[in-house]
PDB file of N, CA and C in Angstrom:
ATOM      1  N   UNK A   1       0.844  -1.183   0.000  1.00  0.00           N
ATOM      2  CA  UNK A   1       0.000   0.000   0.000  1.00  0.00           C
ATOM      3  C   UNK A   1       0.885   1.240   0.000  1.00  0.00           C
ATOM      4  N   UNK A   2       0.734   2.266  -0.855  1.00  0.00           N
ATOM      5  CA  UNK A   2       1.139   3.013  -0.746  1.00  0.00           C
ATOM      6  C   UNK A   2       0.399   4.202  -0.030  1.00  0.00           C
ATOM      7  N   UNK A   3       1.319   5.745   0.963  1.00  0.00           N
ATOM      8  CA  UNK A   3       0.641   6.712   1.248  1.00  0.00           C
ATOM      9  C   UNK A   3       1.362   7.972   0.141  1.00  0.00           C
ATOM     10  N   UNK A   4       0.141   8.232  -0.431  1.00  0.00           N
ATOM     11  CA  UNK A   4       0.418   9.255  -1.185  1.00  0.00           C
ATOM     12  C   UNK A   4       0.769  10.810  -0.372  1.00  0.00           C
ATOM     13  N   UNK A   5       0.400  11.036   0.567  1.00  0.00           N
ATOM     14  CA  UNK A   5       0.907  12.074   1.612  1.00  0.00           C
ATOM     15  C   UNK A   5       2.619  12.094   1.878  1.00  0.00           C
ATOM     16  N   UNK A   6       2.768  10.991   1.577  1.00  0.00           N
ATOM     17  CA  UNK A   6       4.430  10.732   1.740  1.00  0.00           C
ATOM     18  C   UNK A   6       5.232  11.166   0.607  1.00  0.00           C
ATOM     19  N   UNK A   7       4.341  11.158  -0.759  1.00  0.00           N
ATOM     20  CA  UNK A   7       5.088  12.035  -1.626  1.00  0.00           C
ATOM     21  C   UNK A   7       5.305  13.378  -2.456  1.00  0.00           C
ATOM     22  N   UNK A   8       6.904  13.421  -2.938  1.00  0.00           N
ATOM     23  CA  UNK A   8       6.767  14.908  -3.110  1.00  0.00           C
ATOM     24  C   UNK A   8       6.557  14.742  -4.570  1.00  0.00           C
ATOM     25  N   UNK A   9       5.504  15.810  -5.030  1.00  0.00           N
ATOM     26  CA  UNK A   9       5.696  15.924  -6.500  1.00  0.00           C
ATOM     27  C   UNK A   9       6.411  17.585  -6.844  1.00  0.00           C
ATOM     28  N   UNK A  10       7.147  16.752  -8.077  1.00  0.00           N
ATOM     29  CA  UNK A  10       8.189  17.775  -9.071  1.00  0.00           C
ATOM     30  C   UNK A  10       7.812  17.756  -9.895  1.00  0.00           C
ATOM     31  N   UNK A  11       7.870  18.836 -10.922  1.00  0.00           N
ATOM     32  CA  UNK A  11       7.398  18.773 -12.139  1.00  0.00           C
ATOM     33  C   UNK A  11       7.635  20.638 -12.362  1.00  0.00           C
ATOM     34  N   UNK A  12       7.567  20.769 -13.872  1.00  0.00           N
ATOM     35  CA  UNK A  12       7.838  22.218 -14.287  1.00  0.00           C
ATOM     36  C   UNK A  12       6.938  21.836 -15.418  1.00  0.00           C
ATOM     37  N   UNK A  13       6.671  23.605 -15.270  1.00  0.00           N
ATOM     38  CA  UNK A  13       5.828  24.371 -16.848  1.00  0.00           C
ATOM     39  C   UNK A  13       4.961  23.654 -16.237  1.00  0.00           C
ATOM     40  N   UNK A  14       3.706  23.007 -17.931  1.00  0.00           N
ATOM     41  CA  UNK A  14       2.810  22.659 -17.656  1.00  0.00           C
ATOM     42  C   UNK A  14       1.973  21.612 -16.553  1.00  0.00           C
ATOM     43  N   UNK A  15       2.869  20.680 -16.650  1.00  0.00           N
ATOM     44  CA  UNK A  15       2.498  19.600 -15.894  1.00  0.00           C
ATOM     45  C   UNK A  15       1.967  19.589 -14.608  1.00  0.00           C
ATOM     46  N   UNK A  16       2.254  20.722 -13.638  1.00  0.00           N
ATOM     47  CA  UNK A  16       1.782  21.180 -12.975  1.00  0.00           C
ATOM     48  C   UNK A  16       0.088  21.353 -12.937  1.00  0.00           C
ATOM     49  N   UNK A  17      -0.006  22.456 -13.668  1.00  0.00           N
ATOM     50  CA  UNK A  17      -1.502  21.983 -13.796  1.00  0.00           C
ATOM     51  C   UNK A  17      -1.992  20.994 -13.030  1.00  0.00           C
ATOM     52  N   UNK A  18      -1.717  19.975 -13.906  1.00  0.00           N
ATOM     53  CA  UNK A  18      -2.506  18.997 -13.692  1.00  0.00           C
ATOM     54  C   UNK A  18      -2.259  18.238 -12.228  1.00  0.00           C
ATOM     55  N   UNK A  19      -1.644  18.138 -11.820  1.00  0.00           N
ATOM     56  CA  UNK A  19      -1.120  18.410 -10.277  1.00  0.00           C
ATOM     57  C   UNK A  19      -2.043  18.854  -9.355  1.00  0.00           C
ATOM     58  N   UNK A  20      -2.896  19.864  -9.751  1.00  0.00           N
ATOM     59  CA  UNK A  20      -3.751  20.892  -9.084  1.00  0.00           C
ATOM     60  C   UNK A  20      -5.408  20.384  -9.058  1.00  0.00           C
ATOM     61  N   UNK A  21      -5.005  19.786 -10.180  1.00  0.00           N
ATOM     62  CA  UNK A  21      -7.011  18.724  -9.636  1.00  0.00           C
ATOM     63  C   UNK A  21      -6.819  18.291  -8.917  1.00  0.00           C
ATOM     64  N   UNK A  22      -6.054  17.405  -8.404  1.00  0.00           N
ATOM     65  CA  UNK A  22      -6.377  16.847  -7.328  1.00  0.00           C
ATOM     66  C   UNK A  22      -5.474  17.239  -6.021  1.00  0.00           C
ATOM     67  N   UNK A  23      -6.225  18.474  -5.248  1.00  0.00           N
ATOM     68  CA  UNK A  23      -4.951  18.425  -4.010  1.00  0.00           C
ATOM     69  C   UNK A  23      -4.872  17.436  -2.703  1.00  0.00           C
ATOM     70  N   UNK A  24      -5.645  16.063  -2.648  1.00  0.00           N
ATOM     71  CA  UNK A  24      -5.063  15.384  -1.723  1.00  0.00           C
ATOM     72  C   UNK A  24      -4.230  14.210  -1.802  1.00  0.00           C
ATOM     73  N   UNK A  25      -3.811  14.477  -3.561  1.00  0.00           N
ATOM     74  CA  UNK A  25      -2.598  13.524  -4.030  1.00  0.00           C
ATOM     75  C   UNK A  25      -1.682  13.274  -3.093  1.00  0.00           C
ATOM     76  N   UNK A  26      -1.282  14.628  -3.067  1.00  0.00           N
ATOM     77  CA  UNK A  26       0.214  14.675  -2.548  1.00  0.00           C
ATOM     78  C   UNK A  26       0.459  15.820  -1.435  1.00  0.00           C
ATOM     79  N   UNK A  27       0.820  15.093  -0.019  1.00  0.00           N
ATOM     80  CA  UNK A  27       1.421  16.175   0.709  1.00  0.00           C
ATOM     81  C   UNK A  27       2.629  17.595   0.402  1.00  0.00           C
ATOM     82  N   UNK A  28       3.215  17.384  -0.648  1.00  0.00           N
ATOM     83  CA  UNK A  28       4.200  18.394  -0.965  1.00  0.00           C
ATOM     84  C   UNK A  28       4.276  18.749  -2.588  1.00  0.00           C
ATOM     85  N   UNK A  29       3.726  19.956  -3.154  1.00  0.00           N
ATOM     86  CA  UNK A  29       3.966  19.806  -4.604  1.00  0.00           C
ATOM     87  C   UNK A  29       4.661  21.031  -4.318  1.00  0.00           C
ATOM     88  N   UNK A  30       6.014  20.535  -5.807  1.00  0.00           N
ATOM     89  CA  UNK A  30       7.003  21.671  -6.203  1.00  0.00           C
ATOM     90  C   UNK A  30       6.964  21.867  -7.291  1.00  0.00           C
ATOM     91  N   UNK A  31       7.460  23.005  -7.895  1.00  0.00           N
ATOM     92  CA  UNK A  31       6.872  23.435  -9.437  1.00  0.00           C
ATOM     93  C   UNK A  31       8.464  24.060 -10.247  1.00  0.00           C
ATOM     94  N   UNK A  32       8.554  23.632 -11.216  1.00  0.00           N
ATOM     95  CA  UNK A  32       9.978  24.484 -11.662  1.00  0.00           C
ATOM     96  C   UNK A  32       9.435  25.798 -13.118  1.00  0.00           C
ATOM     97  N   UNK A  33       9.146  26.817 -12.713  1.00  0.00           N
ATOM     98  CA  UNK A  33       9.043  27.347 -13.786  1.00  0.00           C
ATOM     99  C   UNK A  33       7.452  27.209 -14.343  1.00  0.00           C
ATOM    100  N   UNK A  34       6.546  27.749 -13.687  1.00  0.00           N
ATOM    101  CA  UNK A  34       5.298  27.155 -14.284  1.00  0.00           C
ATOM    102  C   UNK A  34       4.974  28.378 -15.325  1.00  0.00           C
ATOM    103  N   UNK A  35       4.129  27.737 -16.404  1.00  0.00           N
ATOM    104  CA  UNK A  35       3.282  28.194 -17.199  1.00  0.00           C
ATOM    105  C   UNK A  35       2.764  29.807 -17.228  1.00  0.00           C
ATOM    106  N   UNK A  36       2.998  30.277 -17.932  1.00  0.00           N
ATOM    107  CA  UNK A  36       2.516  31.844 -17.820  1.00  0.00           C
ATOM    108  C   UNK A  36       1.467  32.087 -18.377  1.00  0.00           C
ATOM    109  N   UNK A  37       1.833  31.916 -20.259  1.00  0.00           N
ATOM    110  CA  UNK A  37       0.634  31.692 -20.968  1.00  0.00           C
ATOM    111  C   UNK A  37      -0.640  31.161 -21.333  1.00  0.00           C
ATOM    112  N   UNK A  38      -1.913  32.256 -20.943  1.00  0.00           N
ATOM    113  CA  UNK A  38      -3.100  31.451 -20.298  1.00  0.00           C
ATOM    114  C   UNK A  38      -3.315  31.228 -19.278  1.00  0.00           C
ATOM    115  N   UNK A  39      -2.456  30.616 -18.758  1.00  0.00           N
ATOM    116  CA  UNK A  39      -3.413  30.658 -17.709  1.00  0.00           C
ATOM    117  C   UNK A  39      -2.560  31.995 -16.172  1.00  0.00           C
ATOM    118  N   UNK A  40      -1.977  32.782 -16.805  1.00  0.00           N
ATOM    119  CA  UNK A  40      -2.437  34.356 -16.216  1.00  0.00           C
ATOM    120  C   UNK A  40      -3.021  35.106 -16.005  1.00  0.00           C
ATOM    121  N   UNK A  41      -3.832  34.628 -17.470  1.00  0.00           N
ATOM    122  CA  UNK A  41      -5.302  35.322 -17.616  1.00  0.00           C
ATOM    123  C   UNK A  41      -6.411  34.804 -17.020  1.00  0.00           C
ATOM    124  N   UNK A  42      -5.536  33.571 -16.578  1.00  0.00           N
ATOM    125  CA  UNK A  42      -7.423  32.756 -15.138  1.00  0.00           C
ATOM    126  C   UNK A  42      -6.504  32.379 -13.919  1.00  0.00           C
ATOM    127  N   UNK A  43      -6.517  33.468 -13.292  1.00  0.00           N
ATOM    128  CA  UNK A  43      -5.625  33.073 -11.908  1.00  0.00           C
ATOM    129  C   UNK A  43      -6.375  32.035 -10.927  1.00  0.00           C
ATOM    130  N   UNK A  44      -7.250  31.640 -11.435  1.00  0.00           N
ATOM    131  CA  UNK A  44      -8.210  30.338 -10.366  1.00  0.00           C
ATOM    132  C   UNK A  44      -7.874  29.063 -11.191  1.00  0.00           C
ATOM    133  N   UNK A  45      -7.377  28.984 -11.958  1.00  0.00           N
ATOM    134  CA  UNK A  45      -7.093  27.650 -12.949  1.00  0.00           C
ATOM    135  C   UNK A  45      -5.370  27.355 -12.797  1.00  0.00           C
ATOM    136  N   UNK A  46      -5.365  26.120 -12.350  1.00  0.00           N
ATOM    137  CA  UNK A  46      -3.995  25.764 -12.644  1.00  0.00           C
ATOM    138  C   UNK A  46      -3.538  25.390 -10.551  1.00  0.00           C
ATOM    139  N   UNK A  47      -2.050  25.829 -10.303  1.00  0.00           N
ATOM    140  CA  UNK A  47      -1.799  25.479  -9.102  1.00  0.00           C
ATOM    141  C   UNK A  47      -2.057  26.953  -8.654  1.00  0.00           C
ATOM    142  N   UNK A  48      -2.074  26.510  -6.842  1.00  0.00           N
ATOM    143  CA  UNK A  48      -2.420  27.618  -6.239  1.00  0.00           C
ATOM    144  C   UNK A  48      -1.881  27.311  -4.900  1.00  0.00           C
ATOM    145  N   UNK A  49      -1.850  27.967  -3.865  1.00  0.00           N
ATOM    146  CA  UNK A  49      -2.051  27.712  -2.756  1.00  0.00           C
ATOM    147  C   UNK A  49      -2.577  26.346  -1.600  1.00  0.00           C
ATOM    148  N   UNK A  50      -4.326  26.341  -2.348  1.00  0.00           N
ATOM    149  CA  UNK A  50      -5.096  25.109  -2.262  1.00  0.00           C
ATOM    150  C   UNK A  50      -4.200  23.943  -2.948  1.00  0.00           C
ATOM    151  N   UNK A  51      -3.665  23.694  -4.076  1.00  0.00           N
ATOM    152  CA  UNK A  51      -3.035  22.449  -4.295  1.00  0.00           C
ATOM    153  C   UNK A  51      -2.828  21.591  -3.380  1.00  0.00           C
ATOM    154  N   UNK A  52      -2.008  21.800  -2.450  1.00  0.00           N
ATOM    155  CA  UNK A  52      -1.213  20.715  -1.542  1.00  0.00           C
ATOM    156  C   UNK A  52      -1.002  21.069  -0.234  1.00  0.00           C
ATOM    157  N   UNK A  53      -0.817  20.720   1.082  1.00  0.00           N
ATOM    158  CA  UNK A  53      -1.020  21.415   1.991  1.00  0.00           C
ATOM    159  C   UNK A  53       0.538  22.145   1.885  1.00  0.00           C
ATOM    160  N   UNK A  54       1.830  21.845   1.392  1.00  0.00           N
ATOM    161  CA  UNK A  54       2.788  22.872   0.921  1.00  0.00           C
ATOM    162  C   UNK A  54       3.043  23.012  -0.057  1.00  0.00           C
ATOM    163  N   UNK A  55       3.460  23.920  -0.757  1.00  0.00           N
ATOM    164  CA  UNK A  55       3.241  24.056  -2.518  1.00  0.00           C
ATOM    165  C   UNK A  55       4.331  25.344  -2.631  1.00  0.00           C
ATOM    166  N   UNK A  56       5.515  24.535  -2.997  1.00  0.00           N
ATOM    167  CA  UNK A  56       6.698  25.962  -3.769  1.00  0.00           C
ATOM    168  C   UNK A  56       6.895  25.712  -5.148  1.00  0.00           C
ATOM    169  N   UNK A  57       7.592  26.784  -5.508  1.00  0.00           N
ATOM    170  CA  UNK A  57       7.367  27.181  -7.024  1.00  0.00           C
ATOM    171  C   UNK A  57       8.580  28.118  -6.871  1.00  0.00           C
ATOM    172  N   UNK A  58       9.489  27.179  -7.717  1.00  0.00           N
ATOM    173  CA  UNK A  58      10.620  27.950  -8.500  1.00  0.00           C
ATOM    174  C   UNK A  58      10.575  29.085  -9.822  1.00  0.00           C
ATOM    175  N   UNK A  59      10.562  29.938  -9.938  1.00  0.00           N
ATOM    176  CA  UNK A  59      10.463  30.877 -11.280  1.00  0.00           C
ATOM    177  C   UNK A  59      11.573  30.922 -12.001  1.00  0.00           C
ATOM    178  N   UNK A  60      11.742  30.625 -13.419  1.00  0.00           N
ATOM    179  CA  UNK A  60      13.123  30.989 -13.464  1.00  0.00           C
ATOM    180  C   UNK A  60      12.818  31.858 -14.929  1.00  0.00           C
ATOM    181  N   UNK A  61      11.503  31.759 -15.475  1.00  0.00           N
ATOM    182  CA  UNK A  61      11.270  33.050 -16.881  1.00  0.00           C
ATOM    183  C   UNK A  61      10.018  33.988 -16.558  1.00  0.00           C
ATOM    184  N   UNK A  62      10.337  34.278 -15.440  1.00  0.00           N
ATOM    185  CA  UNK A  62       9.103  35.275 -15.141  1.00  0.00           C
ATOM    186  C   UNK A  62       9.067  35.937 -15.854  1.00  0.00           C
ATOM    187  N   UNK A  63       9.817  36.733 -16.473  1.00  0.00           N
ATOM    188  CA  UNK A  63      10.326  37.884 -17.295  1.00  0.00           C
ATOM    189  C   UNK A  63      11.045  38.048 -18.376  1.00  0.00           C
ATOM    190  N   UNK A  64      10.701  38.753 -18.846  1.00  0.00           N
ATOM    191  CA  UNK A  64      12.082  38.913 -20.490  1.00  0.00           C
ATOM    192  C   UNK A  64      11.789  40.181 -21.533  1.00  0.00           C
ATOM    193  N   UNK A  65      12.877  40.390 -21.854  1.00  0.00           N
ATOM    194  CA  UNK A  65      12.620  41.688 -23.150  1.00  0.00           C
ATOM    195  C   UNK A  65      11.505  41.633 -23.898  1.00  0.00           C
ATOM    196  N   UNK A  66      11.594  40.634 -24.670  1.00  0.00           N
ATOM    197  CA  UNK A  66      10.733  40.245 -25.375  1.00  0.00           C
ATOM    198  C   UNK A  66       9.179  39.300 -25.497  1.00  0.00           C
ATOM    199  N   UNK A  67       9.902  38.121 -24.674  1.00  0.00           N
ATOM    200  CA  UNK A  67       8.729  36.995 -24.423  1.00  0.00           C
ATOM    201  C   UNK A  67       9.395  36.439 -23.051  1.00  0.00           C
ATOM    202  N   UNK A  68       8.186  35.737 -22.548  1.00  0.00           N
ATOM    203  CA  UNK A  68       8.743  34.611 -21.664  1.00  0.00           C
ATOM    204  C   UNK A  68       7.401  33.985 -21.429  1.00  0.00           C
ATOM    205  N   UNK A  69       7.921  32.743 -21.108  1.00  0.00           N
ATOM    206  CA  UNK A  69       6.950  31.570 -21.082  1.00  0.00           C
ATOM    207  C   UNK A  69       6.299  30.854 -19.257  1.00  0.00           C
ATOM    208  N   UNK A  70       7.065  31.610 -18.547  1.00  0.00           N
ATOM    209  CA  UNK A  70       6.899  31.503 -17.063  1.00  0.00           C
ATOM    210  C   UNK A  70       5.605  32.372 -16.899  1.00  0.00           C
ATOM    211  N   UNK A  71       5.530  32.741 -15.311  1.00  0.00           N
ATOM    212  CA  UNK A  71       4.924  33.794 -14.978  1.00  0.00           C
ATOM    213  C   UNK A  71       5.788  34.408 -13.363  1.00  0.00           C
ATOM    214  N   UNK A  72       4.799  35.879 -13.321  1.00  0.00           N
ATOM    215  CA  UNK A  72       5.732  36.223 -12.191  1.00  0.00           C
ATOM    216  C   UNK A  72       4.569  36.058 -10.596  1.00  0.00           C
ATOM    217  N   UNK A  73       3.093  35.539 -11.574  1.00  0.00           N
ATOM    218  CA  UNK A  73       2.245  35.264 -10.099  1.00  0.00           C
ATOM    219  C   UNK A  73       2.741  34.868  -9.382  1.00  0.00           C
ATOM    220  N   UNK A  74       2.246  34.905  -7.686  1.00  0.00           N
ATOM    221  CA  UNK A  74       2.709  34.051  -6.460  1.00  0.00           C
ATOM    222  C   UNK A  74       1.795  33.023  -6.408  1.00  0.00           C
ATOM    223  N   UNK A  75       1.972  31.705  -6.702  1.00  0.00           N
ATOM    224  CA  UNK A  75       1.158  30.701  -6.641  1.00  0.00           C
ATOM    225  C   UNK A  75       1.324  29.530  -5.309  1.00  0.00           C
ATOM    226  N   UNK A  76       2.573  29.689  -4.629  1.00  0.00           N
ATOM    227  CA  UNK A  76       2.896  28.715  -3.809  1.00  0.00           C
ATOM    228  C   UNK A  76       2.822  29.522  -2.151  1.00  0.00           C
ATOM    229  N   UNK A  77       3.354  28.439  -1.762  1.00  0.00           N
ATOM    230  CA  UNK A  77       3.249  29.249   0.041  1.00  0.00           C
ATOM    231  C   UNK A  77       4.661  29.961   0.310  1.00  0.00           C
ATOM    232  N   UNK A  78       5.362  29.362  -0.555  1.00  0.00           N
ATOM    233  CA  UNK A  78       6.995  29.888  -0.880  1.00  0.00           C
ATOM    234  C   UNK A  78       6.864  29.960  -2.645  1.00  0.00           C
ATOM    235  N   UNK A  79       7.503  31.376  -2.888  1.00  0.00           N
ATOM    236  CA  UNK A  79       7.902  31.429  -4.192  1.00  0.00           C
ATOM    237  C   UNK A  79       9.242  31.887  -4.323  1.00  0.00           C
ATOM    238  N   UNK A  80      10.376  31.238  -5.045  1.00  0.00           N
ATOM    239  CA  UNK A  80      11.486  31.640  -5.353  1.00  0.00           C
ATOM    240  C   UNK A  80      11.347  32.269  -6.664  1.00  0.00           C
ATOM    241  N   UNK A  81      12.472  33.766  -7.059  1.00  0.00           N
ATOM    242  CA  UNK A  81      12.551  33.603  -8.300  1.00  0.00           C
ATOM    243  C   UNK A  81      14.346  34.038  -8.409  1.00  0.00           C
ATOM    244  N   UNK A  82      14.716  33.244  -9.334  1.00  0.00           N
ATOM    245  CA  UNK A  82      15.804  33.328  -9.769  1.00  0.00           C
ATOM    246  C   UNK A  82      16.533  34.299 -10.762  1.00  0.00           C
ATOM    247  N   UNK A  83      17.035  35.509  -9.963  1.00  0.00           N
ATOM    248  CA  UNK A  83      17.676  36.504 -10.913  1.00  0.00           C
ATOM    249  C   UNK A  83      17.003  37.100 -11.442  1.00  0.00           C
ATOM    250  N   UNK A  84      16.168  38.161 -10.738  1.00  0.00           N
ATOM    251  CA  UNK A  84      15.277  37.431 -10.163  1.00  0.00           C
ATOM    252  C   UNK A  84      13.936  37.598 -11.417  1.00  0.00           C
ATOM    253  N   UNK A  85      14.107  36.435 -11.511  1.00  0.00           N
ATOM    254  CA  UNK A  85      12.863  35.563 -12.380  1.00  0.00           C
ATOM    255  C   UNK A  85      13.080  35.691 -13.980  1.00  0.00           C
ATOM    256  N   UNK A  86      14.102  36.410 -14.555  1.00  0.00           N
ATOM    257  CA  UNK A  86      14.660  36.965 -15.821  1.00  0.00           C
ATOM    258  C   UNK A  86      15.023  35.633 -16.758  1.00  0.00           C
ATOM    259  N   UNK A  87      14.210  35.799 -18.113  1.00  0.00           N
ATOM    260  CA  UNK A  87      14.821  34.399 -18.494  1.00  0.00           C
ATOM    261  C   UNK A  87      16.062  34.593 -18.865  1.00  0.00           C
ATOM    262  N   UNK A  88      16.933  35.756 -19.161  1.00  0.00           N
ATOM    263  CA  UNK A  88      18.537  35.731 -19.407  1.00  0.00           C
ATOM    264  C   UNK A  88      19.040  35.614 -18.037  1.00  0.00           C
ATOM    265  N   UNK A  89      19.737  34.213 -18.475  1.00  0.00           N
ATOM    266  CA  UNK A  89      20.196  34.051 -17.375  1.00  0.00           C
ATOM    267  C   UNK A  89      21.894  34.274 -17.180  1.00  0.00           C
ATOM    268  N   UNK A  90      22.758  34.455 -15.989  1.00  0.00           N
ATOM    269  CA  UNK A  90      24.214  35.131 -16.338  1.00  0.00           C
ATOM    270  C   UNK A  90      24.843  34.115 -17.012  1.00  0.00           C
ATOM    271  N   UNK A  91      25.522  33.826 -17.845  1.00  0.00           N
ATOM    272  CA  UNK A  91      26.607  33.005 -18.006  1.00  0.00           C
ATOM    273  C   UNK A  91      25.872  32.770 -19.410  1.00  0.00           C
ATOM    274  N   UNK A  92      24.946  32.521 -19.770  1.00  0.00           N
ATOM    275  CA  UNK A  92      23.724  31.817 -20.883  1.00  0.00           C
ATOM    276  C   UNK A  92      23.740  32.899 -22.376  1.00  0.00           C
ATOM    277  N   UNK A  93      24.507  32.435 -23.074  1.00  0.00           N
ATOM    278  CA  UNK A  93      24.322  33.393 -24.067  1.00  0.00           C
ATOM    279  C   UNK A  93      22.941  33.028 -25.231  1.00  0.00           C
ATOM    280  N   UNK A  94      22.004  32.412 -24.770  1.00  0.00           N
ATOM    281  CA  UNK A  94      20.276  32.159 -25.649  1.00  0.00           C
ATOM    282  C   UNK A  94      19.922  32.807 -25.069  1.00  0.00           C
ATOM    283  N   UNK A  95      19.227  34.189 -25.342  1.00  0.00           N
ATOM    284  CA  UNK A  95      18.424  34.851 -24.848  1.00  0.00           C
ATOM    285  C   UNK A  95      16.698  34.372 -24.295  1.00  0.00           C
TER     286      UNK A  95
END
């Protein structure tokens, strides 16, 4: 038998989402970089807070000159963003 409370889910961008139907999957969901497009425009759709009873979320393209495919919402109980949240990242010459 397994207890699903015992595990952590990982996952980036989209996949997440789906993560978020069901929040008594998993005691701990972590997110790398979630989804910007679309669903920014429905801040009740996707992960949130409610997901999991802890829920962090790494950012790492919140932002960009041009485009970026992240977002800079706060969706977790902890949100990191990295540099901070810029998809140029130092050292990375792909914009």
């Amino acid at each position: 038998m397994l207890v699903n409370n015992r595990f952590i889910c990982n996952g980036g961008f989209l996949p997440y989402h789906v993560w978020s139907i069901d929040p008594e999957s998993y005691n701990n969901k972590s997110t790398l970089d979630p989804a910007g497009p679309f669903f920014d425009c429905y801040p009740n759709l996707g992960l949130t807070k409610n997901s999991a009873p802890f829920v962090q979320v790494l950012h790492t393209d919140a932002e960009g000159l041009l485009f970026h495919f992240g977002t800079e919402r706060q969706m977790g109980h902890i949100d990191y963003y990295v540099n901070p949240g810029q998809s140029q990242q130092p050292g990375c010459l792909i914009p």
